[in-house]
N, C-alpha and C. Protein backbone atom coordinates (compact mmCIF):
# COMPACT_ATOMS: atom_id res chain seq x y z
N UNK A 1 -16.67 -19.58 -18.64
CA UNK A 1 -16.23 -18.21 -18.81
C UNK A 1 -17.05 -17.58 -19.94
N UNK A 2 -17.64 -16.19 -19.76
CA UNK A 2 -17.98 -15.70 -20.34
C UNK A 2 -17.38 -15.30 -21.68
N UNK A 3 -17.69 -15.28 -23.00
CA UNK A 3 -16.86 -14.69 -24.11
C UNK A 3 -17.18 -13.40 -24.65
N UNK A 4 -17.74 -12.46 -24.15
CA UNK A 4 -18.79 -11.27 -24.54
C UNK A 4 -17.76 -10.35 -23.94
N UNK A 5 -17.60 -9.28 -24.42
CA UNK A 5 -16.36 -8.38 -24.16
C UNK A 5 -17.81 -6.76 -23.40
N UNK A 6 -17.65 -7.25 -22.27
CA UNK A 6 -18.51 -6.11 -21.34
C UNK A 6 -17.79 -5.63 -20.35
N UNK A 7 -17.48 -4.37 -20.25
CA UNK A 7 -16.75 -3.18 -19.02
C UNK A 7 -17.10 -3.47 -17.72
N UNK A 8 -18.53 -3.61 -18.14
CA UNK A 8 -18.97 -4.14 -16.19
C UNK A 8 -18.60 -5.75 -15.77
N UNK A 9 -18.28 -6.29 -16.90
CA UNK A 9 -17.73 -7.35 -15.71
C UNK A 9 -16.42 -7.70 -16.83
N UNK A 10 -15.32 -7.41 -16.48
CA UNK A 10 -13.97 -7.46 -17.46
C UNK A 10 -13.34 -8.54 -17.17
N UNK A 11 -13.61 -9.78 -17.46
CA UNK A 11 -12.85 -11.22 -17.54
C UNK A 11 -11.92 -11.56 -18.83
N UNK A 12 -10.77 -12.22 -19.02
CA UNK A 12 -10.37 -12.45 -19.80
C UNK A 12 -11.38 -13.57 -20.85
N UNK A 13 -11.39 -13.51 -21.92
CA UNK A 13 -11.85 -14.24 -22.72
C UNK A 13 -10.85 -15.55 -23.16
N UNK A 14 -11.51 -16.62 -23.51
CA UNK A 14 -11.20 -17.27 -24.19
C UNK A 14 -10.63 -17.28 -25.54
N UNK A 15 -10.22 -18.47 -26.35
CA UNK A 15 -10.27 -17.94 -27.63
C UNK A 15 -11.83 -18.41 -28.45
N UNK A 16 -12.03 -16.81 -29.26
CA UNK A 16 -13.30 -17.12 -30.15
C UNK A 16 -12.93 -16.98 -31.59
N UNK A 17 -13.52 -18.27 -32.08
CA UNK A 17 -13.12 -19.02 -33.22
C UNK A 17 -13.72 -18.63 -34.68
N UNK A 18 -13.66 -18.07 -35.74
CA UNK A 18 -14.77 -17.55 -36.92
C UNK A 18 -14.34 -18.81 -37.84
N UNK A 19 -15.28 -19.41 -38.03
CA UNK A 19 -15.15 -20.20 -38.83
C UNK A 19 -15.60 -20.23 -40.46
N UNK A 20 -14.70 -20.57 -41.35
CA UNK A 20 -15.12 -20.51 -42.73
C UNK A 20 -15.17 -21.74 -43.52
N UNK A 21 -16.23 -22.83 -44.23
CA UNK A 21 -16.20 -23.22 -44.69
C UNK A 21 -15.86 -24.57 -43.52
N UNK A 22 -16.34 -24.39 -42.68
CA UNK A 22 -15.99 -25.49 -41.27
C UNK A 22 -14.47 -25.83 -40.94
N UNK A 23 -13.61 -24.62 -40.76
CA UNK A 23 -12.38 -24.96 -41.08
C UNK A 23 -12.17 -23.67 -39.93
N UNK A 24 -11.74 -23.60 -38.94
CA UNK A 24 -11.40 -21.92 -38.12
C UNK A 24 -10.70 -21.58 -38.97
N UNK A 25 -10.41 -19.78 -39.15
CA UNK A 25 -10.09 -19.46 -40.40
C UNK A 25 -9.32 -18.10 -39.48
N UNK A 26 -10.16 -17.75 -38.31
CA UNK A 26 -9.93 -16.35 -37.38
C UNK A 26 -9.61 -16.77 -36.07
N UNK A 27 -9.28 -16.61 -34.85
CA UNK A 27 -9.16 -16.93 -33.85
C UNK A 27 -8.70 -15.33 -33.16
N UNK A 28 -9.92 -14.95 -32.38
CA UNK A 28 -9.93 -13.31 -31.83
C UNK A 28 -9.64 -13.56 -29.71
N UNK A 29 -9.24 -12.98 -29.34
CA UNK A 29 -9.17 -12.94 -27.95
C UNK A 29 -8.55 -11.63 -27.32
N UNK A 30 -9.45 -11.48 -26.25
CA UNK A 30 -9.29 -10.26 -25.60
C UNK A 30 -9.30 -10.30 -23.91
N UNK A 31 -8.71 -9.19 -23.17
CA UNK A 31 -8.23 -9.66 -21.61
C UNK A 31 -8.20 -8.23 -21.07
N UNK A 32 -8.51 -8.38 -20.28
CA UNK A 32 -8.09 -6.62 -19.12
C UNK A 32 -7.00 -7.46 -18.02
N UNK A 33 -6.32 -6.39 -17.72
CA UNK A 33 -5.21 -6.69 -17.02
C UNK A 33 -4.27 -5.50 -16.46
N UNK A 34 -3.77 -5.86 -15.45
CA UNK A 34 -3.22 -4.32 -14.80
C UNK A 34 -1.79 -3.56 -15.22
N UNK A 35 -0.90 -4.67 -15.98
CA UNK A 35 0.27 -4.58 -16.62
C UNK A 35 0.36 -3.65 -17.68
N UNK A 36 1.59 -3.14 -17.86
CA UNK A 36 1.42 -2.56 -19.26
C UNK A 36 2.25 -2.79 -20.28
N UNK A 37 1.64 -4.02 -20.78
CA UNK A 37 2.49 -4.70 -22.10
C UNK A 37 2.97 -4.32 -23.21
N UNK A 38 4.13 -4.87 -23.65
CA UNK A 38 4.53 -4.54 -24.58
C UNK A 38 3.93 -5.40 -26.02
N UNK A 39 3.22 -5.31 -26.78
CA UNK A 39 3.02 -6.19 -27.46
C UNK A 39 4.36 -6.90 -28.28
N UNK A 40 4.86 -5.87 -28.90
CA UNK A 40 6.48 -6.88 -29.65
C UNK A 40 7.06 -7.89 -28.69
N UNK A 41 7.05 -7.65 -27.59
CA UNK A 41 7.43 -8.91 -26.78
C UNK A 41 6.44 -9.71 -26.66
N UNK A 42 5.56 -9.61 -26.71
CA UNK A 42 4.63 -10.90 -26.86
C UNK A 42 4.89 -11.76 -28.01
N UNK A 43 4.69 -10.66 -29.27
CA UNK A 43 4.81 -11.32 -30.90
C UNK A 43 5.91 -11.82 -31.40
N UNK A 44 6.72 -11.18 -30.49
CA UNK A 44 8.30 -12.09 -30.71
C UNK A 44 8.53 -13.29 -29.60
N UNK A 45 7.77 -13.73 -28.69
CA UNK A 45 7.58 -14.55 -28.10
C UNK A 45 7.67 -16.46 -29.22
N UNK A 46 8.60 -16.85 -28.13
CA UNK A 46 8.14 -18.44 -28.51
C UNK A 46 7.27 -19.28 -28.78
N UNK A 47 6.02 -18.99 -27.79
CA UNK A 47 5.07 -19.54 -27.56
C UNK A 47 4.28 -20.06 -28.70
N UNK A 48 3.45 -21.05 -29.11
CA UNK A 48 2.83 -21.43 -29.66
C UNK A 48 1.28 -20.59 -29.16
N UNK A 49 1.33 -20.23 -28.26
CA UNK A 49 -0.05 -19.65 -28.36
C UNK A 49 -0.66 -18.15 -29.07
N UNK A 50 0.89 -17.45 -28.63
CA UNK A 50 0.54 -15.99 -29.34
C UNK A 50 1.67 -15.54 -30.66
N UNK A 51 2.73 -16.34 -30.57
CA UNK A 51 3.88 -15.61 -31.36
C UNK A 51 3.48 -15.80 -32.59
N UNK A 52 3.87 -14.61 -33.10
CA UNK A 52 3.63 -14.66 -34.65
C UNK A 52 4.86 -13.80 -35.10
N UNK A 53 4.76 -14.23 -36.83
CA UNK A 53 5.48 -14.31 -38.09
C UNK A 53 5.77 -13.17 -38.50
N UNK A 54 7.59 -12.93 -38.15
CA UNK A 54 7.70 -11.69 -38.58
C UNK A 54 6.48 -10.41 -37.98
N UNK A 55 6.82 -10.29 -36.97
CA UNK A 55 6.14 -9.21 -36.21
C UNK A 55 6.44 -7.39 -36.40
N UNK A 56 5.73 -6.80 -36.68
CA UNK A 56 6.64 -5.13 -36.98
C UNK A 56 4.88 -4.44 -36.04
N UNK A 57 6.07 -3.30 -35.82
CA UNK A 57 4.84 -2.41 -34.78
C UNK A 57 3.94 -1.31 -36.31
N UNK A 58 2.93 -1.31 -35.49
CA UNK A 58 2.02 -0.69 -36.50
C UNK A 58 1.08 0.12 -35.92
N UNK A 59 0.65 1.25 -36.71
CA UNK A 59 -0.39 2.58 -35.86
C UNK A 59 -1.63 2.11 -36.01
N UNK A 60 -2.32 1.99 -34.68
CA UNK A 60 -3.26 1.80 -34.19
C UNK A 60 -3.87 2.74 -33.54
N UNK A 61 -4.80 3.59 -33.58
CA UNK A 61 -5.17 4.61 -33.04
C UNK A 61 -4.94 4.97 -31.56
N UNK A 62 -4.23 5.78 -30.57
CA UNK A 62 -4.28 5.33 -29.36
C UNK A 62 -3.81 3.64 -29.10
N UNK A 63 -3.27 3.34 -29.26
CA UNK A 63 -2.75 1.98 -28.74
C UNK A 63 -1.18 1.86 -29.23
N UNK A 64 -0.66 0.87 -28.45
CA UNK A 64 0.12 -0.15 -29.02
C UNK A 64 0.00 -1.21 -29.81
N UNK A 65 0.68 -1.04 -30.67
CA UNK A 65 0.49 -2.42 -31.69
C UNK A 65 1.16 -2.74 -32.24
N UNK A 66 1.02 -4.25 -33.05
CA UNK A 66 2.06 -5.41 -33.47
C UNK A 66 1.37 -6.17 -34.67
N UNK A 67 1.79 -6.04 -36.01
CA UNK A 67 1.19 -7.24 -36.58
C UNK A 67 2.13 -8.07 -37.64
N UNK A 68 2.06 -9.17 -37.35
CA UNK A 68 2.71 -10.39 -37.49
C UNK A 68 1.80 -10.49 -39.55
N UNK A 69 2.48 -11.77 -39.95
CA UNK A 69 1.96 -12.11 -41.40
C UNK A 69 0.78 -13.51 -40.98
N UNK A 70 0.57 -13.43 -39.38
CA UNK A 70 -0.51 -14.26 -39.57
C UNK A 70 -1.23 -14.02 -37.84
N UNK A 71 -1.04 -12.89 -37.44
CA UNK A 71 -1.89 -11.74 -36.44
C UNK A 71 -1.43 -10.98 -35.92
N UNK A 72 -2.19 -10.06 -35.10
CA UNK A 72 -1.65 -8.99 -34.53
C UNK A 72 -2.33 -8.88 -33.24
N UNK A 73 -1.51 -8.01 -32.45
CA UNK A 73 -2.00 -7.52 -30.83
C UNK A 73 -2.01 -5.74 -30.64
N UNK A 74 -2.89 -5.36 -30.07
CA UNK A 74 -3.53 -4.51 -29.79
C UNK A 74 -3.00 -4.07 -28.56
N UNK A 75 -2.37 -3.42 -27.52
CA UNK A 75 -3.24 -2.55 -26.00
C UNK A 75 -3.52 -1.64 -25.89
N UNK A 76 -4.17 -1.04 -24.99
CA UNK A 76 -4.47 0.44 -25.09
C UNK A 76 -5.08 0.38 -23.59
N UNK A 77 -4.50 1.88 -22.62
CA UNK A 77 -5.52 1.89 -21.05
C UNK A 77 -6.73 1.74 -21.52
N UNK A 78 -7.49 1.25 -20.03
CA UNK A 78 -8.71 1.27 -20.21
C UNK A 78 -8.94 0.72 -18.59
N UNK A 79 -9.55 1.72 -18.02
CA UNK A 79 -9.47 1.33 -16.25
C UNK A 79 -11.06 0.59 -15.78
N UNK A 80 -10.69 -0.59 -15.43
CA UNK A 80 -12.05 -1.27 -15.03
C UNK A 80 -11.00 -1.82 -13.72
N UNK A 81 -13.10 -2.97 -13.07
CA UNK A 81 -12.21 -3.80 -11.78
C UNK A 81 -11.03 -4.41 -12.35
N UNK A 82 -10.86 -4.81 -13.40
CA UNK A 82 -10.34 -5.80 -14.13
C UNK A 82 -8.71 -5.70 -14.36
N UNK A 83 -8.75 -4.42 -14.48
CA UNK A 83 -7.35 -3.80 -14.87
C UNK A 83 -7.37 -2.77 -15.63
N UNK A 84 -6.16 -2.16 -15.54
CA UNK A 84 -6.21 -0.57 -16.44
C UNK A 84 -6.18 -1.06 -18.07
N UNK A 85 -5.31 -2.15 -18.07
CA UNK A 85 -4.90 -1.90 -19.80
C UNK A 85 -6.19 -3.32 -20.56
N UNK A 86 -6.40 -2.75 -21.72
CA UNK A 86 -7.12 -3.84 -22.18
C UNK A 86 -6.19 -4.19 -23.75
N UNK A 87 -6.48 -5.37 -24.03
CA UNK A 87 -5.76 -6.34 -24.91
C UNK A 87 -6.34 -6.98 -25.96
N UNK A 88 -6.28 -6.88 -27.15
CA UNK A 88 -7.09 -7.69 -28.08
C UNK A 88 -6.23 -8.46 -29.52
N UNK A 89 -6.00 -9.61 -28.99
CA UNK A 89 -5.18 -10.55 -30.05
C UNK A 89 -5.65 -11.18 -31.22
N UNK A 90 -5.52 -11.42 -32.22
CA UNK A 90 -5.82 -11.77 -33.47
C UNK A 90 -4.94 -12.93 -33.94
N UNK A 91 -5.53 -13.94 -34.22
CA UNK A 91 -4.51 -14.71 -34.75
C UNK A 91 -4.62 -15.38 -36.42
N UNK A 92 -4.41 -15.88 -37.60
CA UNK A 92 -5.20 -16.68 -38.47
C UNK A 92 -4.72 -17.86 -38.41
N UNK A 93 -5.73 -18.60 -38.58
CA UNK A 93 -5.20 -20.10 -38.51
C UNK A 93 -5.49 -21.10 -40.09
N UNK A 94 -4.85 -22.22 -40.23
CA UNK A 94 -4.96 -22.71 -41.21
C UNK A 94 -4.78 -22.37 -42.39
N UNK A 95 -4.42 -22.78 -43.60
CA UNK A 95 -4.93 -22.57 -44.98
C UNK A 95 -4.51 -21.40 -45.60
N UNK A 96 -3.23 -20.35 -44.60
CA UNK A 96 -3.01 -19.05 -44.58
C UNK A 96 -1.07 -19.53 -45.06
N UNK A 97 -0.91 -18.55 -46.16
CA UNK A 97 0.55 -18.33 -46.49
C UNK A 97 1.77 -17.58 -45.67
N UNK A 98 2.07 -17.66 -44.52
CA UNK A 98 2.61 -17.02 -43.35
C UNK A 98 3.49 -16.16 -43.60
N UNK A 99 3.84 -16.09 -45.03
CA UNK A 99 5.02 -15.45 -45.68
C UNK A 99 4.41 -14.25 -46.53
N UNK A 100 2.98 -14.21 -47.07
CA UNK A 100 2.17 -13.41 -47.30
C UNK A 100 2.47 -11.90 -46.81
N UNK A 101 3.08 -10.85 -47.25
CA UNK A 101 2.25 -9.05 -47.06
C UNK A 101 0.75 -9.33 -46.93
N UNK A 102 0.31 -9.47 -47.69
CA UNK A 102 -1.41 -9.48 -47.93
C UNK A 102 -2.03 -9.87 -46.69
N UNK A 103 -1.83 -11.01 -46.00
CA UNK A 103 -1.91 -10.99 -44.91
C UNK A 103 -1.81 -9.87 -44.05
N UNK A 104 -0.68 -9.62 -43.97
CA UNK A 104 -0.08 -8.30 -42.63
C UNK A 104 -1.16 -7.12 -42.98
N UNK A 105 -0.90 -6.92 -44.51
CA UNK A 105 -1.75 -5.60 -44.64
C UNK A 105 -3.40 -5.81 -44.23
N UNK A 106 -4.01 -6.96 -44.30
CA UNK A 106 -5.39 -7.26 -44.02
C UNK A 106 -5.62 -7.00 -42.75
N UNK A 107 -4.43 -7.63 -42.00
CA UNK A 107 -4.83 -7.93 -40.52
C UNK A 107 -4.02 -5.99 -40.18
N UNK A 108 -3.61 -5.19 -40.91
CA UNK A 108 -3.56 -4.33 -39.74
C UNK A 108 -4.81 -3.43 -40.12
N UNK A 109 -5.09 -3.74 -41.61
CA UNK A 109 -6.41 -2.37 -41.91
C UNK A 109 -7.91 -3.17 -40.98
N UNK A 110 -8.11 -4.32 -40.60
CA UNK A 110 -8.64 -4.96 -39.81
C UNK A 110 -8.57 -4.13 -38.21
N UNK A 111 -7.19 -4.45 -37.79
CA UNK A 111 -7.00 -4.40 -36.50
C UNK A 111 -7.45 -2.17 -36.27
N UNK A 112 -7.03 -1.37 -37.22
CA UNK A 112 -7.44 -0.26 -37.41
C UNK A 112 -8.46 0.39 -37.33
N UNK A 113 -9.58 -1.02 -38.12
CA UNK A 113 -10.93 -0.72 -38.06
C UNK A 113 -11.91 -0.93 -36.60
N UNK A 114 -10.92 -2.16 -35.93
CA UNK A 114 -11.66 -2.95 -35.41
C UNK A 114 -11.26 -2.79 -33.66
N UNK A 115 -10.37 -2.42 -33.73
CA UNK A 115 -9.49 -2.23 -32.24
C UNK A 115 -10.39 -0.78 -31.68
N UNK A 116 -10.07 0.21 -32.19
CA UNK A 116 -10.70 1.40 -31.87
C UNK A 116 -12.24 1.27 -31.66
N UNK A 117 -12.82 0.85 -32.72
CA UNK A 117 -14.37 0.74 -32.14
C UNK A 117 -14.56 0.14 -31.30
N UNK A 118 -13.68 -0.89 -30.61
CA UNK A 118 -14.07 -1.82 -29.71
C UNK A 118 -13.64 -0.93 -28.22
N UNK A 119 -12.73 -0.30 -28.50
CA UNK A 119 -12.26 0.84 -27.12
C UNK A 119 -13.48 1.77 -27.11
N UNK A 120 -13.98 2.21 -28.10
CA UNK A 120 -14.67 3.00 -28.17
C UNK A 120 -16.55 2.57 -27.47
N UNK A 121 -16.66 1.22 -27.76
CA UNK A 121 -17.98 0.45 -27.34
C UNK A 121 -17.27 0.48 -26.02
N UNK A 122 -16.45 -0.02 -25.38
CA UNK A 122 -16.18 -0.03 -23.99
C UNK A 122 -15.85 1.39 -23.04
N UNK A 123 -15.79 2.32 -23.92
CA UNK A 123 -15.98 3.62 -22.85
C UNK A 123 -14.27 4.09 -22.42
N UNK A 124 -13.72 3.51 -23.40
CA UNK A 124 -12.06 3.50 -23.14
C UNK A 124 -11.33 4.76 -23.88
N UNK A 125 -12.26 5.14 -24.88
CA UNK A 125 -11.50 6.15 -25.74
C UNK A 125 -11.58 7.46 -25.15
């Protein structure tokens, strides 16, 4: 599977890993899909794969959003073969205080910076 986030061919991604100090430190993933999710139900989810810590909704330009004290989720339309809505999850892993503000506040002035330009490279805004 491809991990490159391109409009002309809209596959879900894997998870991609930023590593610091040889330790994953970031864990980013993104998906098109035809649903239109709620992120708080995701972040309040059980799951070990997406739920996160203490979850509260947060303004994201044009989108829905969620960020947890150790990631956040993104959707916002965006009409390809792939699906209308596109999705971009954030998670931190390791070495991170889960109980942390500092966290939350990083990951939403992050997700603020970073969500929109990425709608915006894909032709979504």
């Amino acid at each position: 599977m491809e991990d490159r986030v391109e409009r002309k061919k809209p596959n879900p991604s894997s998870w991609c890993a930023v590593y610091v100090k040889g330790e994953t430190a970031v864990r980013l993933r993104f998906s098109w899909h035809s649903d239109r999710i709620d992120p708080m139900r995701i972040a309040d989810s059980t799951s070990p794969i997406l739920g996160l810590e203490d979850p509260r909704r947060v303004e994201v330009a044009g989108s829905r959003a969620v960020a947890g004290n150790n990631g956040s989720i993104a959707t916002t339309p965006c009409e390809t073969r792939g699906g209308s809505q596109f999705t971009l999850a954030v998670l931190l892993d390791g070495g991170f205080d889960t109980n942390r503000n500092a966290d939350r506040s990083d990951l939403e002035a992050f997700m603020k910076a970073y969500f929109p330009a990425t709608v915006e490279t894909l032709g979504c805004a």
